[in-house]
PDB file of N, CA and C in Angstrom:
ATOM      1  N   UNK A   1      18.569   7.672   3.658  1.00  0.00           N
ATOM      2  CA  UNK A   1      17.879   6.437   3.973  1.00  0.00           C
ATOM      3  C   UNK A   1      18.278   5.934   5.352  1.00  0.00           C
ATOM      4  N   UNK A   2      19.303   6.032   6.238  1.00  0.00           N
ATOM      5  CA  UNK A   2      19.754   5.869   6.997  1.00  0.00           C
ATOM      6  C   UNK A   2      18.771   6.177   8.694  1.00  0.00           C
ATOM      7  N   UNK A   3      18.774   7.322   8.043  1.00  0.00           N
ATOM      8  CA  UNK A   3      17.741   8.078   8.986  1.00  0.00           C
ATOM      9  C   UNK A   3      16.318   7.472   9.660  1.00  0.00           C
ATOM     10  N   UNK A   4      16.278   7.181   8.031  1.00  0.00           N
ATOM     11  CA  UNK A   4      14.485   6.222   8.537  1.00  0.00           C
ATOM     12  C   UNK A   4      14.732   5.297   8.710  1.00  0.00           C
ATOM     13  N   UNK A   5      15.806   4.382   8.588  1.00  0.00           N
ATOM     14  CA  UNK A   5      16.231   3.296   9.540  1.00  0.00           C
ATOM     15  C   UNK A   5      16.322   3.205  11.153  1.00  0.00           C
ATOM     16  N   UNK A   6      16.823   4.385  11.326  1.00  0.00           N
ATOM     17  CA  UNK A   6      17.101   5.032  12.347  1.00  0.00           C
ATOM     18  C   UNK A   6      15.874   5.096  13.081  1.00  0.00           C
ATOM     19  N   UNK A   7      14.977   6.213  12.467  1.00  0.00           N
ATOM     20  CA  UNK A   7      13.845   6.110  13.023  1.00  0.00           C
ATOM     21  C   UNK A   7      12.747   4.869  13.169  1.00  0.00           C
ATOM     22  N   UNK A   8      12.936   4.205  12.002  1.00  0.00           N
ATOM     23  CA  UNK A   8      12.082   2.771  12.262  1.00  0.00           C
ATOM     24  C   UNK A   8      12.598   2.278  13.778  1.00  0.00           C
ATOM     25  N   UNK A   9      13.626   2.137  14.159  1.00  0.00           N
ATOM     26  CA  UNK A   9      14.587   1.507  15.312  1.00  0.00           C
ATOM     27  C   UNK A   9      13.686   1.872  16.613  1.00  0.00           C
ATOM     28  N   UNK A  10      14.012   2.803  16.505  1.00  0.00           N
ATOM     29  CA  UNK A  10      13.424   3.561  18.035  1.00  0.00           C
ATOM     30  C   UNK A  10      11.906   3.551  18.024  1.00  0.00           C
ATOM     31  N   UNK A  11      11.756   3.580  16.923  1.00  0.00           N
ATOM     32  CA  UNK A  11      10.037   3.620  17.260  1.00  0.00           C
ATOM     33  C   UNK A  11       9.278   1.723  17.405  1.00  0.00           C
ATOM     34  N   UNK A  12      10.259   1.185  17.053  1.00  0.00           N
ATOM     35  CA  UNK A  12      10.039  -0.603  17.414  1.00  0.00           C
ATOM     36  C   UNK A  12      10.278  -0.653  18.596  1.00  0.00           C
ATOM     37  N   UNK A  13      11.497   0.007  19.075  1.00  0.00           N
ATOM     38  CA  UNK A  13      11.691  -0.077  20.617  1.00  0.00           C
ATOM     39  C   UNK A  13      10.803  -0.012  21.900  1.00  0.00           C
ATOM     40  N   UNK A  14      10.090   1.113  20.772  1.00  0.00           N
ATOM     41  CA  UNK A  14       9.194   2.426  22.000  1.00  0.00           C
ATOM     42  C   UNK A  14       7.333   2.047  21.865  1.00  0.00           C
ATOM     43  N   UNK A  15       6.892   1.652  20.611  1.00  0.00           N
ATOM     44  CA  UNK A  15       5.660   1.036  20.264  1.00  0.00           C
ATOM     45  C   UNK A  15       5.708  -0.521  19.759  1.00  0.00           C
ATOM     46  N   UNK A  16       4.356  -0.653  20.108  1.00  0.00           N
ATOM     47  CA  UNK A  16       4.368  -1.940  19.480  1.00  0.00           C
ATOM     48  C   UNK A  16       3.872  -1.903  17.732  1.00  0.00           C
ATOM     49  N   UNK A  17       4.576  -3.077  16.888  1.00  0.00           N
ATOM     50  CA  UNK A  17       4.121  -2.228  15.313  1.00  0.00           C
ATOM     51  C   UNK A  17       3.441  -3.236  14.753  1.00  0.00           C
ATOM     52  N   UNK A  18       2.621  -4.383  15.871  1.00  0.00           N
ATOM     53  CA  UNK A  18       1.766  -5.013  15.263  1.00  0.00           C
ATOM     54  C   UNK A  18       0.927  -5.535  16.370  1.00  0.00           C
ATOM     55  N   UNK A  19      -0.116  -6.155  16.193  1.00  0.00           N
ATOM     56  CA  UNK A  19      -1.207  -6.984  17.199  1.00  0.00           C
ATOM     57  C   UNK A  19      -1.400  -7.962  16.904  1.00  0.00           C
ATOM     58  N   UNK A  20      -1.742  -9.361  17.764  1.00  0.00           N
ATOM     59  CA  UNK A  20      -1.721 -10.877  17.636  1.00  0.00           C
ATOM     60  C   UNK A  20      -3.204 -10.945  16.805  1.00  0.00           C
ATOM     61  N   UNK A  21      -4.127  -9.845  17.000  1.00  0.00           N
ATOM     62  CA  UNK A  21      -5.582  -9.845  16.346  1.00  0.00           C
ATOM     63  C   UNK A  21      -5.479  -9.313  14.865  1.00  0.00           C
ATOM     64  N   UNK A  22      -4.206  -8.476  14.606  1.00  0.00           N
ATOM     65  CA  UNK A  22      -4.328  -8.038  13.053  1.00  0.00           C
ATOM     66  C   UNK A  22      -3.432  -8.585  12.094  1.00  0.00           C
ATOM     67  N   UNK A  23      -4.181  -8.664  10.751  1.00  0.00           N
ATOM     68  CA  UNK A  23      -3.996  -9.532   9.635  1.00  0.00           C
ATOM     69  C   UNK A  23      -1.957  -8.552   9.210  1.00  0.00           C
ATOM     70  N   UNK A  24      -1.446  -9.581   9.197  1.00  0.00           N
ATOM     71  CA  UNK A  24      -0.189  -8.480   8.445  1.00  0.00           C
ATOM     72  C   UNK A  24      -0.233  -8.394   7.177  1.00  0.00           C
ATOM     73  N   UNK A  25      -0.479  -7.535   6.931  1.00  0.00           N
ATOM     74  CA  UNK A  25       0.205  -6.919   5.654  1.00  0.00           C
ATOM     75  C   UNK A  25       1.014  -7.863   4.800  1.00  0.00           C
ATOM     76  N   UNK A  26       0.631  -7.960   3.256  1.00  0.00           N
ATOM     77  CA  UNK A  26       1.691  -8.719   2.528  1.00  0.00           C
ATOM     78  C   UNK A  26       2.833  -7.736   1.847  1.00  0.00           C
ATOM     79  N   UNK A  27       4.104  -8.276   1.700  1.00  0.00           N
ATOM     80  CA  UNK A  27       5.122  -7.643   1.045  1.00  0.00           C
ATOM     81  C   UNK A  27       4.960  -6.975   0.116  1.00  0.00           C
ATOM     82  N   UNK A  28       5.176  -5.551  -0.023  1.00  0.00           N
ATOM     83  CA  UNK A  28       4.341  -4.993  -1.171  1.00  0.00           C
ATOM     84  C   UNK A  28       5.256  -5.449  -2.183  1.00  0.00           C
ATOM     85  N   UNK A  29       6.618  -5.786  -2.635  1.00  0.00           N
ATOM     86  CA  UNK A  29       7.104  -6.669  -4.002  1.00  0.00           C
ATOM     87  C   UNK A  29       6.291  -7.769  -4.243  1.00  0.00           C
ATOM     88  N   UNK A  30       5.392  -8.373  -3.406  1.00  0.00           N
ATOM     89  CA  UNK A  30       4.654  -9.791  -4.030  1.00  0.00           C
ATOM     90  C   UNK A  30       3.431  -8.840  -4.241  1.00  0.00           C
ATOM     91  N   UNK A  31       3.081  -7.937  -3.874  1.00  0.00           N
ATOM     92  CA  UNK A  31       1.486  -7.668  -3.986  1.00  0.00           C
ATOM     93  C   UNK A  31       1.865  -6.920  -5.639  1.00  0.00           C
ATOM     94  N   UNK A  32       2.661  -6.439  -5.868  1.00  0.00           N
ATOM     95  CA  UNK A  32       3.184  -5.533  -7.161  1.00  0.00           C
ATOM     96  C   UNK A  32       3.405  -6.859  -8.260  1.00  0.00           C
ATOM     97  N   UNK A  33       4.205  -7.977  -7.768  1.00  0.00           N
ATOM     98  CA  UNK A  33       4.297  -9.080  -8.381  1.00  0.00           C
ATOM     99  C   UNK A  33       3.817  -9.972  -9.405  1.00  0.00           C
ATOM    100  N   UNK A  34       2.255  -9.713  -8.300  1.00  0.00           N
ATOM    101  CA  UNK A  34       1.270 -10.529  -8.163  1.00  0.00           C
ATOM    102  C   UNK A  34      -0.384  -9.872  -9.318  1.00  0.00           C
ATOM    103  N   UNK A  35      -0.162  -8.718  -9.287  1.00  0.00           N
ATOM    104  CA  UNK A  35      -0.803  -7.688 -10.117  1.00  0.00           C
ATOM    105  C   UNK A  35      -1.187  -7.211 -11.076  1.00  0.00           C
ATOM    106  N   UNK A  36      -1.381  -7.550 -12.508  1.00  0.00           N
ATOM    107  CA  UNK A  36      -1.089  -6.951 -13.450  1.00  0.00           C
ATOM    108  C   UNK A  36      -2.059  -5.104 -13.149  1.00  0.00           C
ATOM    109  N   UNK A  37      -0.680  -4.432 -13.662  1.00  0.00           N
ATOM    110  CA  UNK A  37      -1.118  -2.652 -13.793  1.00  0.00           C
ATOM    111  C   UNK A  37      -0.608  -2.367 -15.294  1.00  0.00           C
ATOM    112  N   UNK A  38      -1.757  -1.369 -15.694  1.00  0.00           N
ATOM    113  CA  UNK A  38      -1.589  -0.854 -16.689  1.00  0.00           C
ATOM    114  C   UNK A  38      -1.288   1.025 -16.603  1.00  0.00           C
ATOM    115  N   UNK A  39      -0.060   0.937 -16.393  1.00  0.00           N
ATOM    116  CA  UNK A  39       0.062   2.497 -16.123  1.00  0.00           C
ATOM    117  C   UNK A  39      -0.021   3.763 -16.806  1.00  0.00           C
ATOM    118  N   UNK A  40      -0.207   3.667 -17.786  1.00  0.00           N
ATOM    119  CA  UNK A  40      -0.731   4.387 -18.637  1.00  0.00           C
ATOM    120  C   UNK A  40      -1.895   4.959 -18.773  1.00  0.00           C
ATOM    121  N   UNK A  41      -3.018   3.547 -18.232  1.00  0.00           N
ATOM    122  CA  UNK A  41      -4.361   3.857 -18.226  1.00  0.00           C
ATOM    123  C   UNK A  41      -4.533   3.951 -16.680  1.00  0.00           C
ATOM    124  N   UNK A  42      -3.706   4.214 -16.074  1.00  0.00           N
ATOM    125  CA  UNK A  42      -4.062   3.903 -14.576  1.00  0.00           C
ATOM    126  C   UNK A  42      -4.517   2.514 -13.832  1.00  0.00           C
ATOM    127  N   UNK A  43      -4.841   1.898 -14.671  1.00  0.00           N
ATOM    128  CA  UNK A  43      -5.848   0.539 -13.995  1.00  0.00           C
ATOM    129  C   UNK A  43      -5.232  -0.517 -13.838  1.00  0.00           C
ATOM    130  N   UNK A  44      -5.742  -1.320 -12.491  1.00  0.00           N
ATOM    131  CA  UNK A  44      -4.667  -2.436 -12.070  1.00  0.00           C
ATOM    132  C   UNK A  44      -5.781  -3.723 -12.660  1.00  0.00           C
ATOM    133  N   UNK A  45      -5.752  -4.698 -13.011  1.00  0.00           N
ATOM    134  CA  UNK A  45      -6.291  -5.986 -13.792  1.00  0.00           C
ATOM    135  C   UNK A  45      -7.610  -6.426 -12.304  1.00  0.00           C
ATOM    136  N   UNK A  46      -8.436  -6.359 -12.293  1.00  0.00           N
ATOM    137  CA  UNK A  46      -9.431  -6.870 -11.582  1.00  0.00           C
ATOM    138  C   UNK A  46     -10.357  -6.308 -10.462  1.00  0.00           C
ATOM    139  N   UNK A  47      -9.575  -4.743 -10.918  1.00  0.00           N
ATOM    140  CA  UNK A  47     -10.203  -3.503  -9.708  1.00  0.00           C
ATOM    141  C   UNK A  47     -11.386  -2.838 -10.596  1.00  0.00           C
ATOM    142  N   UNK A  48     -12.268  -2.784  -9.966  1.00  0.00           N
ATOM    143  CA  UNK A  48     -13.502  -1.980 -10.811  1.00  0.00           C
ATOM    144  C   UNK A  48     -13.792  -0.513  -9.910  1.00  0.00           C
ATOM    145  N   UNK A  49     -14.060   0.985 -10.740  1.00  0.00           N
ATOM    146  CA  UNK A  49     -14.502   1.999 -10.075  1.00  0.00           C
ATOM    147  C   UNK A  49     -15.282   2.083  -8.976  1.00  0.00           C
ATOM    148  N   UNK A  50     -15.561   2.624  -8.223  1.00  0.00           N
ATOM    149  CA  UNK A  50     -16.615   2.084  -6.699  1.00  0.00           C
ATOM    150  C   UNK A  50     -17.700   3.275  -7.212  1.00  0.00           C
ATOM    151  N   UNK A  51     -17.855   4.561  -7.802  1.00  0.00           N
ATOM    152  CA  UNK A  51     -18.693   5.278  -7.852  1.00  0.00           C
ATOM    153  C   UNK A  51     -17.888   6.647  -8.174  1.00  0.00           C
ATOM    154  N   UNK A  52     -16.647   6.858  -7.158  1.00  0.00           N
ATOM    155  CA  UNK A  52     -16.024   8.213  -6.590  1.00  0.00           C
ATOM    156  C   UNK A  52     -15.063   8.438  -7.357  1.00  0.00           C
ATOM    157  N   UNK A  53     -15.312   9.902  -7.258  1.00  0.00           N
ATOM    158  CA  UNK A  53     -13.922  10.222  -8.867  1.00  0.00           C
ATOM    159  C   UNK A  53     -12.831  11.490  -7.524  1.00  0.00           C
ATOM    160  N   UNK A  54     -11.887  11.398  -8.213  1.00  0.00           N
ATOM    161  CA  UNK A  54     -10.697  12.299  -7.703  1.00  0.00           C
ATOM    162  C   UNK A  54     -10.592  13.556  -7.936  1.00  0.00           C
ATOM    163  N   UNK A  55      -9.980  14.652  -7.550  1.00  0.00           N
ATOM    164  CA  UNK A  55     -10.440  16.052  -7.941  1.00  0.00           C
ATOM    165  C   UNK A  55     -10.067  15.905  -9.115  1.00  0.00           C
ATOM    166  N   UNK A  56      -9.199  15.650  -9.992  1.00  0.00           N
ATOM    167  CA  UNK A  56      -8.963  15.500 -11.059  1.00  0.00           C
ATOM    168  C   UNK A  56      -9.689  14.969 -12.429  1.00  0.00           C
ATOM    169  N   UNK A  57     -11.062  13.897 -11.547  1.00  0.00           N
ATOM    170  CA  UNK A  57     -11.880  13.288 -12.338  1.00  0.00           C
ATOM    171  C   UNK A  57     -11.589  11.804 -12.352  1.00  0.00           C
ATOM    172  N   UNK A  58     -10.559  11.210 -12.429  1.00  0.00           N
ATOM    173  CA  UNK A  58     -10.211   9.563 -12.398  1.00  0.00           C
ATOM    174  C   UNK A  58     -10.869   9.377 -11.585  1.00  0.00           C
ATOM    175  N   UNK A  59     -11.373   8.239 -11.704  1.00  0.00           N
ATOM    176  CA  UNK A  59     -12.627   7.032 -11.045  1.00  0.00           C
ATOM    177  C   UNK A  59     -11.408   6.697 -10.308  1.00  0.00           C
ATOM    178  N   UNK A  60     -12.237   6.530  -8.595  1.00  0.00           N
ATOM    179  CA  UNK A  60     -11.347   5.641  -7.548  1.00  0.00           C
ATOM    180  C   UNK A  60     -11.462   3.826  -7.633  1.00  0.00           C
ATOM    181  N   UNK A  61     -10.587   3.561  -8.025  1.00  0.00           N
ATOM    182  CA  UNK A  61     -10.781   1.759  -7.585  1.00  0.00           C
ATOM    183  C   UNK A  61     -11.609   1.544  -6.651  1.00  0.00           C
TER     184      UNK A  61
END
């Protein structure tokens, strides 16, 4: 884990890792939080299939 610390470092240094025009990202512990998932069935509480299934066959959110 150290490492990708490491690497997060230098690459903040060297790029920029956000823009004054883009929305940030919420904490993914509040977005998980915030969620109810049913993992078993795959399905998160308020996501409906769009049409597209996975090679496997599961419907994409």
């Amino acid at each position: 884990m150290q490492d990708v610390e490491y690497v997060k470092s230098v690459l903040a240094q060297e790029y920029e890792t956000s823009h004054p025009h883009e929305i940030e990202y919420p904490d993914l512990s509040d977005v998980i939080d915030g969620n109810e998932f049913g993992y078993p069935a795959g399905t998160v509480f308020g996501e409906k299939p769009n049409g597209s299934k996975s090679p496997e066959g599961h419907d994409y959110l």
